[in-house]
C-alpha atoms as a PDB file:
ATOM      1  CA  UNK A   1       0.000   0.000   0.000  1.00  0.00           C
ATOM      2  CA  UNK A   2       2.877   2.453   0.839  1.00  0.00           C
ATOM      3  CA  UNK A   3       4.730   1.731  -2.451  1.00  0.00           C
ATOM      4  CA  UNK A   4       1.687   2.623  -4.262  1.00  0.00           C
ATOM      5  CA  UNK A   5       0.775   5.362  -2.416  1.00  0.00           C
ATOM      6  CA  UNK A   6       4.526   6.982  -3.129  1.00  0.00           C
ATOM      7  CA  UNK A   7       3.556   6.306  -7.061  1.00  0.00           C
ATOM      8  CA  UNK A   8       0.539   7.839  -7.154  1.00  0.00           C
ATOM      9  CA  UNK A   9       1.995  11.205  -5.338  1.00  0.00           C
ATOM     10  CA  UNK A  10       5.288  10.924  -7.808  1.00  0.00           C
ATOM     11  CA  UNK A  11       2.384  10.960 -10.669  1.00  0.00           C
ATOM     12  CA  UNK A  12       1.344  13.812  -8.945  1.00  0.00           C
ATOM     13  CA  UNK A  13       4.587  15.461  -8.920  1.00  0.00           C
ATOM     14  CA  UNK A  14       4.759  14.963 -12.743  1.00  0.00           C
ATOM     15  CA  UNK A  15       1.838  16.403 -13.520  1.00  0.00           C
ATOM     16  CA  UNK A  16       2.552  19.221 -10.817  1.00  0.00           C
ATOM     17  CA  UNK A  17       5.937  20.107 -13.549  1.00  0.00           C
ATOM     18  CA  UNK A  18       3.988  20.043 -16.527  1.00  0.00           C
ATOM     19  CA  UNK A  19       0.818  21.424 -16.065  1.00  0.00           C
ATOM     20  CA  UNK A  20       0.961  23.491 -18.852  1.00  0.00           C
ATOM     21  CA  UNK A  21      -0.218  20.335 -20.954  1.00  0.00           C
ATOM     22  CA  UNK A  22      -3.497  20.706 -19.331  1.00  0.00           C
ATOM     23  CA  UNK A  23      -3.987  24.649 -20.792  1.00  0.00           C
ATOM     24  CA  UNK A  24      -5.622  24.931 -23.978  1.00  0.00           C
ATOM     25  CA  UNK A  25      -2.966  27.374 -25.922  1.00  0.00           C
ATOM     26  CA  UNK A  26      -5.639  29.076 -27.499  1.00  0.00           C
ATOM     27  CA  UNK A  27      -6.906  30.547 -23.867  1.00  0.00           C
ATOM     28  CA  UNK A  28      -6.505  34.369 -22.722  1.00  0.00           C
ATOM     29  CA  UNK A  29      -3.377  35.075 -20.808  1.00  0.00           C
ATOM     30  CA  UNK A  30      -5.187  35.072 -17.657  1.00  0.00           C
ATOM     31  CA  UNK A  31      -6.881  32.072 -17.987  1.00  0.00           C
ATOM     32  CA  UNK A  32      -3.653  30.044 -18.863  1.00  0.00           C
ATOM     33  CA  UNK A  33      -2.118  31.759 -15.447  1.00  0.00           C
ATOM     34  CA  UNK A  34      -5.304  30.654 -13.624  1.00  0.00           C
ATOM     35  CA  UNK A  35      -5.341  27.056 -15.210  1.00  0.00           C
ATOM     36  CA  UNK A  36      -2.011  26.217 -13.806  1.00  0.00           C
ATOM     37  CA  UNK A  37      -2.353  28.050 -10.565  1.00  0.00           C
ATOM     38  CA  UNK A  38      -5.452  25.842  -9.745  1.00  0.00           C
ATOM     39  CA  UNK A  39      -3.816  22.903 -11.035  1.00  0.00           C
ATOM     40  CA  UNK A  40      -1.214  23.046  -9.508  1.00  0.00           C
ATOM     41  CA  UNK A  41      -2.555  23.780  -6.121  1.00  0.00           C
ATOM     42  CA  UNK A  42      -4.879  21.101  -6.708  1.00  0.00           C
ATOM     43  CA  UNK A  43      -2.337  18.499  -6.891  1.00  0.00           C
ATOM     44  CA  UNK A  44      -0.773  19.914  -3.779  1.00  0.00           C
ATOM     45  CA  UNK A  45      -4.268  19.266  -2.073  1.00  0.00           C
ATOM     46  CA  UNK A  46      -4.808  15.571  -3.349  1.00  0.00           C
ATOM     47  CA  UNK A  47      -1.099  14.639  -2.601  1.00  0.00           C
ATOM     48  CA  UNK A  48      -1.309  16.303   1.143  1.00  0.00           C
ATOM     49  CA  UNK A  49      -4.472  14.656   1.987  1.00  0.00           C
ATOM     50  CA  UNK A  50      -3.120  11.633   0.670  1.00  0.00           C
ATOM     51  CA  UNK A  51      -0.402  11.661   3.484  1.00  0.00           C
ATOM     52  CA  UNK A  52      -2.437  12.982   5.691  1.00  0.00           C
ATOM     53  CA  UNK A  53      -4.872   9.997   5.704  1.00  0.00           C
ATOM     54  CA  UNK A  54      -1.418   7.810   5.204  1.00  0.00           C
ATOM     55  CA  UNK A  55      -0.929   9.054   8.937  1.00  0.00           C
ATOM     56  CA  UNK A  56      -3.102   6.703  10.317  1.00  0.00           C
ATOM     57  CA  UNK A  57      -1.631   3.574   9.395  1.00  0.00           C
ATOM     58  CA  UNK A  58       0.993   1.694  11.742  1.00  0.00           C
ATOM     59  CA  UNK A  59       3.703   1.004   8.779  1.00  0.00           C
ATOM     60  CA  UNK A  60       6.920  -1.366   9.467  1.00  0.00           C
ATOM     61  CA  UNK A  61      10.271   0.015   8.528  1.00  0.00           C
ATOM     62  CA  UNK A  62      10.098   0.090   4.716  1.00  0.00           C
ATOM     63  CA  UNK A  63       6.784   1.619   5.082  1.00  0.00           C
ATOM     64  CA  UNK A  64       8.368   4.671   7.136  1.00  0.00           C
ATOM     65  CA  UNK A  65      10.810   4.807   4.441  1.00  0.00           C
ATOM     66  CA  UNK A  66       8.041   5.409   1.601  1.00  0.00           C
ATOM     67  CA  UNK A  67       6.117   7.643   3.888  1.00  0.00           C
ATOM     68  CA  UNK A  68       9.352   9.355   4.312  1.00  0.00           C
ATOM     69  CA  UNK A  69      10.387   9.817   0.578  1.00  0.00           C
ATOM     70  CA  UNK A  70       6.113  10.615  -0.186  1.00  0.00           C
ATOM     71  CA  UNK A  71       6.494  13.525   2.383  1.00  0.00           C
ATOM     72  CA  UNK A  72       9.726  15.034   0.702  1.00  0.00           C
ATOM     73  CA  UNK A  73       7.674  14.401  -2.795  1.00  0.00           C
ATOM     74  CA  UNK A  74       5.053  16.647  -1.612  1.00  0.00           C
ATOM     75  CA  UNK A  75       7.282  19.283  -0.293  1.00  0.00           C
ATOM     76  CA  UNK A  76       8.471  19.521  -3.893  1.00  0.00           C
ATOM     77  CA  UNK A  77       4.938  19.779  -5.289  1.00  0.00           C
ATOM     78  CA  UNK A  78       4.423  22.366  -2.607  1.00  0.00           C
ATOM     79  CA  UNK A  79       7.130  24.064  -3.855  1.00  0.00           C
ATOM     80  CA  UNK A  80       6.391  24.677  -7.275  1.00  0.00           C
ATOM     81  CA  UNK A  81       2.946  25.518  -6.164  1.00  0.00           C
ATOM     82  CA  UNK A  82       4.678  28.350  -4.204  1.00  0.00           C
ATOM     83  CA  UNK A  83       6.939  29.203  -7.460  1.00  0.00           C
ATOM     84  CA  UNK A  84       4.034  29.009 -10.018  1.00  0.00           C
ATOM     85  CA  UNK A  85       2.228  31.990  -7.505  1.00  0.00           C
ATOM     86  CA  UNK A  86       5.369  33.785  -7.807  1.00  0.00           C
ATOM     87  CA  UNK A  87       5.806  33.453 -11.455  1.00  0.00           C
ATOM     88  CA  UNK A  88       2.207  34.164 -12.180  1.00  0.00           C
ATOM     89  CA  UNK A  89       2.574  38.136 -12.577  1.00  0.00           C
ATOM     90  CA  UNK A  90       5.455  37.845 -14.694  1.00  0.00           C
ATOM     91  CA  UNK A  91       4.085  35.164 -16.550  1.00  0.00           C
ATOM     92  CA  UNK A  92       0.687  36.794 -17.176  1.00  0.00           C
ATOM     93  CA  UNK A  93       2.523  39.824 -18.550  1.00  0.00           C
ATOM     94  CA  UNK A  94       4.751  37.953 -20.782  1.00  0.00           C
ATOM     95  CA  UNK A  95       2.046  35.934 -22.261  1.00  0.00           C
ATOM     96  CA  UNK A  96      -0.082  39.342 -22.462  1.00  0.00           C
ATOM     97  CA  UNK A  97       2.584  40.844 -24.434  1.00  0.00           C
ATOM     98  CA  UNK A  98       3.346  37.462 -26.890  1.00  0.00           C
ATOM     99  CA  UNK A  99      -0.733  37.922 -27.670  1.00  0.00           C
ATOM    100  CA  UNK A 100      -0.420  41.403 -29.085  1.00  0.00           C
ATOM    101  CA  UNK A 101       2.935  40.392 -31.199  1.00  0.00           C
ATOM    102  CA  UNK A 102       2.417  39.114 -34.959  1.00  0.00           C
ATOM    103  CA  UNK A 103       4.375  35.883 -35.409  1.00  0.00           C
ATOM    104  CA  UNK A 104       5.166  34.703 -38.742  1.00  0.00           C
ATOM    105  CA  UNK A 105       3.834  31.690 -41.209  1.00  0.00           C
ATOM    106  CA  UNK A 106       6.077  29.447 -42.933  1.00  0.00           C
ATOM    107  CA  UNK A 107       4.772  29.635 -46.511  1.00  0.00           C
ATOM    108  CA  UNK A 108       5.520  28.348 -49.851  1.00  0.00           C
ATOM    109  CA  UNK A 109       6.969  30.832 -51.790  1.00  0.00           C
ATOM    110  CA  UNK A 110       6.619  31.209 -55.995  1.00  0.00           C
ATOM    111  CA  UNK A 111       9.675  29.595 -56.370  1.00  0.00           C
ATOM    112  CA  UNK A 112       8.469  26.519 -54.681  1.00  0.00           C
ATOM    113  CA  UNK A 113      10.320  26.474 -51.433  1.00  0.00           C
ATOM    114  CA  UNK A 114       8.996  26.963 -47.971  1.00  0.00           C
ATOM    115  CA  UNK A 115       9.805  31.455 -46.479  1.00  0.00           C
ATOM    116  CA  UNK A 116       9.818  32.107 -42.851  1.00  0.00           C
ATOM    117  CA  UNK A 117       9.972  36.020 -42.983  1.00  0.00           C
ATOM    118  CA  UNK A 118       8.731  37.428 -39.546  1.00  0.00           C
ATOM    119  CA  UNK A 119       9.129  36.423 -35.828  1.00  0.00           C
ATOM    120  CA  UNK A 120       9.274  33.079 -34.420  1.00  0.00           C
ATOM    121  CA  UNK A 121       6.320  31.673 -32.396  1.00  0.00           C
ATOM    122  CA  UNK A 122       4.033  28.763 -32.065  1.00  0.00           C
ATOM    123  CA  UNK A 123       2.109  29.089 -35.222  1.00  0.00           C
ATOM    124  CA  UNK A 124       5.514  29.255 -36.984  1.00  0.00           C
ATOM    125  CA  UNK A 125       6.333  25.616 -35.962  1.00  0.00           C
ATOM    126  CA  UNK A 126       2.307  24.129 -36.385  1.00  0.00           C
ATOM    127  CA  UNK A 127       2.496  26.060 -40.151  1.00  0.00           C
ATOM    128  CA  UNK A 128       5.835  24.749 -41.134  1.00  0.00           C
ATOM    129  CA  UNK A 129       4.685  20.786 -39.827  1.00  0.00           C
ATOM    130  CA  UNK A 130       1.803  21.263 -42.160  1.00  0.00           C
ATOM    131  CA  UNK A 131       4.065  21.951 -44.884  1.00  0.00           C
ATOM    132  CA  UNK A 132       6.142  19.263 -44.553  1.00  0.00           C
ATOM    133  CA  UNK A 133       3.313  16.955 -44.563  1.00  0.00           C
ATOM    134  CA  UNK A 134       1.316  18.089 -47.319  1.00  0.00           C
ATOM    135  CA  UNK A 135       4.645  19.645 -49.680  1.00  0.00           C
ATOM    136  CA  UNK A 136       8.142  17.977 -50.442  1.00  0.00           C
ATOM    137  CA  UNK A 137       9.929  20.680 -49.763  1.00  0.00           C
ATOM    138  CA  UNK A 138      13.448  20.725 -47.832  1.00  0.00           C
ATOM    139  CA  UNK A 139      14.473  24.409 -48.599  1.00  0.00           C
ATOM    140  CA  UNK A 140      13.467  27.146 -46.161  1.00  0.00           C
ATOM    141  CA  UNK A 141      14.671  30.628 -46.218  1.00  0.00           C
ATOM    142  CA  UNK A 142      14.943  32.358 -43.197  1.00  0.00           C
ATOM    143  CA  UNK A 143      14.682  36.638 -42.586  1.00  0.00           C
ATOM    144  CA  UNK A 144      13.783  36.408 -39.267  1.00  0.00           C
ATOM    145  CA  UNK A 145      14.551  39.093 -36.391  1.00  0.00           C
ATOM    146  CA  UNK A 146      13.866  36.290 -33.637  1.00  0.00           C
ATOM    147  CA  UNK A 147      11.277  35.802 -31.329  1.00  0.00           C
ATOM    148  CA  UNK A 148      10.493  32.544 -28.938  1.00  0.00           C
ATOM    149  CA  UNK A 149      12.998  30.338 -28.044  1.00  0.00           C
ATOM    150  CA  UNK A 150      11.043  27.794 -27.536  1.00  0.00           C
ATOM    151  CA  UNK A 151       9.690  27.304 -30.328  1.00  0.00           C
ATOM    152  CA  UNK A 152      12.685  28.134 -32.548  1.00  0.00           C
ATOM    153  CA  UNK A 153      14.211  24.665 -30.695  1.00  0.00           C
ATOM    154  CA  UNK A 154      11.153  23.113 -31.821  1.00  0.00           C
ATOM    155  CA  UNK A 155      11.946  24.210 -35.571  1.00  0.00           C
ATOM    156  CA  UNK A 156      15.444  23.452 -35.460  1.00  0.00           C
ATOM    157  CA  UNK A 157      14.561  19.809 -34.357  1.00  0.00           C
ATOM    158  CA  UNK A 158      12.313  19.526 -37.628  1.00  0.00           C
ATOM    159  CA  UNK A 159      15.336  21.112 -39.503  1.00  0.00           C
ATOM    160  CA  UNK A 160      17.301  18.647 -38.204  1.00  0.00           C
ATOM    161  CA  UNK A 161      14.846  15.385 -38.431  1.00  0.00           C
ATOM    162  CA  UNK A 162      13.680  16.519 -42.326  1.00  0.00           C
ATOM    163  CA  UNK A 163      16.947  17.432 -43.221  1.00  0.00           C
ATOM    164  CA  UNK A 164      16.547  20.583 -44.176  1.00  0.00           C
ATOM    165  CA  UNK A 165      18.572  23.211 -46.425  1.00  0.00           C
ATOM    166  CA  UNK A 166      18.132  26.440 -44.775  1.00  0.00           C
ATOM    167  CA  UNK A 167      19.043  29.993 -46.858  1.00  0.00           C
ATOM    168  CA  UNK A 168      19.338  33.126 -44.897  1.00  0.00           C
ATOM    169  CA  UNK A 169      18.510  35.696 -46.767  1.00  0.00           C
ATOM    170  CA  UNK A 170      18.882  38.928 -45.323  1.00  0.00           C
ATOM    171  CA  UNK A 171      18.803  38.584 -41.764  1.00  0.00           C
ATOM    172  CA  UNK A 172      18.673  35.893 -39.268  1.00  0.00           C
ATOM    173  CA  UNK A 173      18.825  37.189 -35.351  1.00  0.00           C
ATOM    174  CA  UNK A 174      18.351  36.113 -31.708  1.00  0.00           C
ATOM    175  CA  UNK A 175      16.559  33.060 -32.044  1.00  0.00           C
ATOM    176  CA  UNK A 176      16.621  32.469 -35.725  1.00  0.00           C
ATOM    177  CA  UNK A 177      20.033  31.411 -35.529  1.00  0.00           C
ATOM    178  CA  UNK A 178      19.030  28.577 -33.263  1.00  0.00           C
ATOM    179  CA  UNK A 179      16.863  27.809 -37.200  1.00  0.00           C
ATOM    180  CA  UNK A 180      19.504  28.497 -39.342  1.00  0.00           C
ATOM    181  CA  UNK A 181      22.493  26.326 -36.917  1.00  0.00           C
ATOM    182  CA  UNK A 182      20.650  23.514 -37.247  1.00  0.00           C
ATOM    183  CA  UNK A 183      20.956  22.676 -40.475  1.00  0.00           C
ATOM    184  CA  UNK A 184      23.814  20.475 -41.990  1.00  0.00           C
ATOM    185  CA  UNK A 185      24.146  22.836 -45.332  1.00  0.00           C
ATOM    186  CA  UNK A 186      23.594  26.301 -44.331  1.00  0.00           C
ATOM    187  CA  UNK A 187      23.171  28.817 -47.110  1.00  0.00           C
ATOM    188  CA  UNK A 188      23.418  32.414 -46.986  1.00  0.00           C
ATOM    189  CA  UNK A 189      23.870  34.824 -49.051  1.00  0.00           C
ATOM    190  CA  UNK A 190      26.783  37.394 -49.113  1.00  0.00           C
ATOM    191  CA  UNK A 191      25.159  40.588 -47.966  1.00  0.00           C
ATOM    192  CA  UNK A 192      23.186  38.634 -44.852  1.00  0.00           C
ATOM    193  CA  UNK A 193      23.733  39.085 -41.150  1.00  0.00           C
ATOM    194  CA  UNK A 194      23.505  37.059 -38.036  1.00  0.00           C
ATOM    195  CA  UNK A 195      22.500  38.377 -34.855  1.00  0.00           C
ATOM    196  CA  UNK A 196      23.427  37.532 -31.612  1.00  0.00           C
ATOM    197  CA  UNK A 197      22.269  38.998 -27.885  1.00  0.00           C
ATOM    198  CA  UNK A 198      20.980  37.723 -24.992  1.00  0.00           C
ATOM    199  CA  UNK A 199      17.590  36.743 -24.402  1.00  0.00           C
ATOM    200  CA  UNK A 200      14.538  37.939 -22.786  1.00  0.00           C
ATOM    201  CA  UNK A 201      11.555  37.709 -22.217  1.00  0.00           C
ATOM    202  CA  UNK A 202       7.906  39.279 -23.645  1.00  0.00           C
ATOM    203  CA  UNK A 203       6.962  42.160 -21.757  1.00  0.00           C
ATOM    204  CA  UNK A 204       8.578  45.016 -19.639  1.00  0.00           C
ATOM    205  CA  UNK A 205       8.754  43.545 -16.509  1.00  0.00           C
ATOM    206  CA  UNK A 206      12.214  43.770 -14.070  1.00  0.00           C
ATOM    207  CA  UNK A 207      10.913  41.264 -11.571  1.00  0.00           C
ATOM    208  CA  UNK A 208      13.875  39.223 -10.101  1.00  0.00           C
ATOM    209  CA  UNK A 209      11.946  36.564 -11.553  1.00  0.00           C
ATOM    210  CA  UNK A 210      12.064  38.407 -15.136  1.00  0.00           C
ATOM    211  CA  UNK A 211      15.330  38.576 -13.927  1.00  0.00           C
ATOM    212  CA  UNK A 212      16.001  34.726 -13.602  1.00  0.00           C
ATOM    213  CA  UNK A 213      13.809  33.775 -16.401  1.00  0.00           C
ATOM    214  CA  UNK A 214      15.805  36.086 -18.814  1.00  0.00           C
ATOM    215  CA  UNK A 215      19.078  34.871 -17.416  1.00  0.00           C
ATOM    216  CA  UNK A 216      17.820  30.950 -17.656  1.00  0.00           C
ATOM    217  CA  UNK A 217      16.833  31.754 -21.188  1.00  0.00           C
ATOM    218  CA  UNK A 218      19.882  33.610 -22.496  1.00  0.00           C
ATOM    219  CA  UNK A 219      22.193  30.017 -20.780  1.00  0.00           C
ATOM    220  CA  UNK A 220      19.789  28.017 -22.769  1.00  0.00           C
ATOM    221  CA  UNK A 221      20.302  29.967 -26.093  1.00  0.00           C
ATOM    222  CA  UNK A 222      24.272  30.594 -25.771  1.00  0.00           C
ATOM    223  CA  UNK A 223      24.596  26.377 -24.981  1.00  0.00           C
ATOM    224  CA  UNK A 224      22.392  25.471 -27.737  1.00  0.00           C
ATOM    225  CA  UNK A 225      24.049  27.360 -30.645  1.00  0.00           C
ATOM    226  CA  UNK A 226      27.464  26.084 -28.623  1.00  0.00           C
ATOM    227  CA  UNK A 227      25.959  22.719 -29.630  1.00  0.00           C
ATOM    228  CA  UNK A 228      24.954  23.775 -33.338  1.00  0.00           C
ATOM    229  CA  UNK A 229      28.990  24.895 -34.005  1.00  0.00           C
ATOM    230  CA  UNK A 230      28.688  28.271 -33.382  1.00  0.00           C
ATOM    231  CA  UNK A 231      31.770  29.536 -31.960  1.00  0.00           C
ATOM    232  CA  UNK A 232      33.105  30.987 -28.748  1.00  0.00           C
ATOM    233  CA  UNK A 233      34.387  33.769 -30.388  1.00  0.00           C
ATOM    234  CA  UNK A 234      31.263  34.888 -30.866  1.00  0.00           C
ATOM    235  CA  UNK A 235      29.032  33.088 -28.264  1.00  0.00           C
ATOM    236  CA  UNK A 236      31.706  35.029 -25.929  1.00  0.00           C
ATOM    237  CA  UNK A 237      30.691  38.682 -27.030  1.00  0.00           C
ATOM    238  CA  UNK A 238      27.370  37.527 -27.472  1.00  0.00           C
ATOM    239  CA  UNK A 239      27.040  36.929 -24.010  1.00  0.00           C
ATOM    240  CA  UNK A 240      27.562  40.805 -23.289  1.00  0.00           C
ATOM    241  CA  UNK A 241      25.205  41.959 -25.545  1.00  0.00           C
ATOM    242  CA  UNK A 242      21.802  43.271 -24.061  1.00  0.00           C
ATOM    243  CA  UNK A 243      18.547  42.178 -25.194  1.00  0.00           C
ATOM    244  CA  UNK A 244      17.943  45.984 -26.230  1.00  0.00           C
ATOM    245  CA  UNK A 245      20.962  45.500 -28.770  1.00  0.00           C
ATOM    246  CA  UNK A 246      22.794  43.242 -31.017  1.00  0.00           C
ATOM    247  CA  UNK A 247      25.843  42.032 -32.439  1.00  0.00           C
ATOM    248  CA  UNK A 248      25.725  40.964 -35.575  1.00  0.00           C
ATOM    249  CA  UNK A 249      28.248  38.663 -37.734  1.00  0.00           C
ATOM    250  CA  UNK A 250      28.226  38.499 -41.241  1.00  0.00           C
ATOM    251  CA  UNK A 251      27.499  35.719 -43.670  1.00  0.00           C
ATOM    252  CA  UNK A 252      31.052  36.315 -45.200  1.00  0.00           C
ATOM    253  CA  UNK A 253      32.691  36.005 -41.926  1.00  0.00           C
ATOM    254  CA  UNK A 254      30.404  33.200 -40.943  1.00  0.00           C
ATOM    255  CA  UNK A 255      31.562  31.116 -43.815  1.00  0.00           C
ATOM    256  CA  UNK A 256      35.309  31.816 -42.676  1.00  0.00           C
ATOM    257  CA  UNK A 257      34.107  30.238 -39.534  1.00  0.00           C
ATOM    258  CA  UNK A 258      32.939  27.116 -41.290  1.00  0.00           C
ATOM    259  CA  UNK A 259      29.416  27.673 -40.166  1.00  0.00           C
ATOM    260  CA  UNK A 260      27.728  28.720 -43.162  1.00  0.00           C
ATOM    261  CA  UNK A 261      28.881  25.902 -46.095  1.00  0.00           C
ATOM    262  CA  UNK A 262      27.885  28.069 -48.971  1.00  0.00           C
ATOM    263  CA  UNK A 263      27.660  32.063 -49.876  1.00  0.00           C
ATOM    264  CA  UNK A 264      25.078  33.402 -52.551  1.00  0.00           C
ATOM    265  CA  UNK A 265      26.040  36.647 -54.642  1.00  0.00           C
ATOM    266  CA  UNK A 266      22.361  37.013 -55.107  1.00  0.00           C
ATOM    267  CA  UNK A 267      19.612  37.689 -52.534  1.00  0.00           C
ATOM    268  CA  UNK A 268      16.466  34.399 -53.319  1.00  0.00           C
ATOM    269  CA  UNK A 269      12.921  36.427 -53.549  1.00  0.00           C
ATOM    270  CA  UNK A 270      11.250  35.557 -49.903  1.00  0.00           C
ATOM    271  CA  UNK A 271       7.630  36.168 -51.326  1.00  0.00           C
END
């Protein structure tokens, strides 16, 4: 009973970390903040009257030790409970923000390959799976001033998995270069630029949280292009650059740094 007990509170843990799965993506700012708020504190609830009800039983020695490791379990539910409270302001205003901001399609372009010209977000990774499911295309070109993180990882998987040829056109910042790092033959063409900065997040707010988040973003960004082949060279002045401004590489110097495998003279039409 005490072994199952611990597994049903370590499901609750689980769930407790990822209750985001559980928000429909569609739903206003303050209803996603609300969602997990009252998820999560629900699972604290269920788990804590589980052990509180677990009290009454007389266990033997291993059964101390599972009522032991459920109580420490809970305290870690409890704890995100308390961080997902914290979190919510920031959270709310960063999601308030990403509503108001236009992210980009992919489309297919008159030349027959797939154009990502815009910002980064989730409908940029849903309209570029449709693509490769419905067209058999494995160019995309990229002019892209950034945008989420998150979902630029989620692209540069797909880049990765469909083998894509990626072509940066005229620009390719922030998070795009997360896109554009991924893929095994990166084209660009001689007048494009790369940006690099550190990251941030939607909105205007200087919580320590904002704080945290924006510093847990920017180590997440700087060790994933590490991991693409960008180099520390750049990933090192990158590092020092402020959200508010950027420092930006050329395609010419790029392919000197073996990161770009072939330069255009010509600019591809993105339309």
């Amino acid at each position: 009973m005490a072994a199952l007990r611990l597994c049903f509170i370590i499901i609750l843990f689980l769930l407790s970390y990822n209750a985001d799965i559980f928000v429909n993506d569609d739903a206003s700012p303050f209803l996603v903040v609300a969602t997990i708020l009252l998820i999560s504190f629900a699972l604290f609830l269920i788990a804590l009257i589980t052990i509180i009800l677990a009290m009454i039983d007389k266990p033997n020695a291993s059964g101390r030790g599972f009522r032991f490791v459920s109580i420490c379990v809970i305290f870690l539910i409890g704890v995100n409970f308390a961080s997902a409270v914290l979190r919510a302001p920031t959270e709310y205003e960063a999601l308030t923000a990403m509503s108001k901001v236009s992210f980009a399609n992919v489309k297919i372009g008159s030349h027959g390959y797939m154009v990502l010209d815009g910002l980064i977000g989730k409908g940029t990774v849903q309209s570029l799976q449709s693509n490769l499911l419905r067209e058999d295309v494995r160019v995309l070109v990229l002019d892209s001033g950034g945008g989420s993180i998150d979902d630029a990882l989620k692209i540069a998987d797909l880049v990765r998995k469909h083998e894509l040829t990626i072509v940066v056109s005229t620009k390719c910042s922030s998070a795009c270069v997360l896109i554009a790092a991924a893929s095994h033959h990166l084209i660009a063409t001689e007048n494009a630029k790369f940006g690099f900065h550190q990251a941030s997040i939607f909105g205007k707010s200087r919580s320590e949280f904002s704080q945290f988040w924006s510093k847990s973003a920017t180590d997440t960004l700087i060790t994933e292009l590490a991991t693409s082949g960008i180099p520390t060279s750049i990933l090192d002045v990158a590092k020092e650059v402020p959200p508010t401004d950027m420092y930006y590489v050329s395609a010419i110097e790029m392919h000197r740094k073996g990161v770009v495998k072939t330069l255009l003279e010509v600019t591809p039409p993105i339309r």
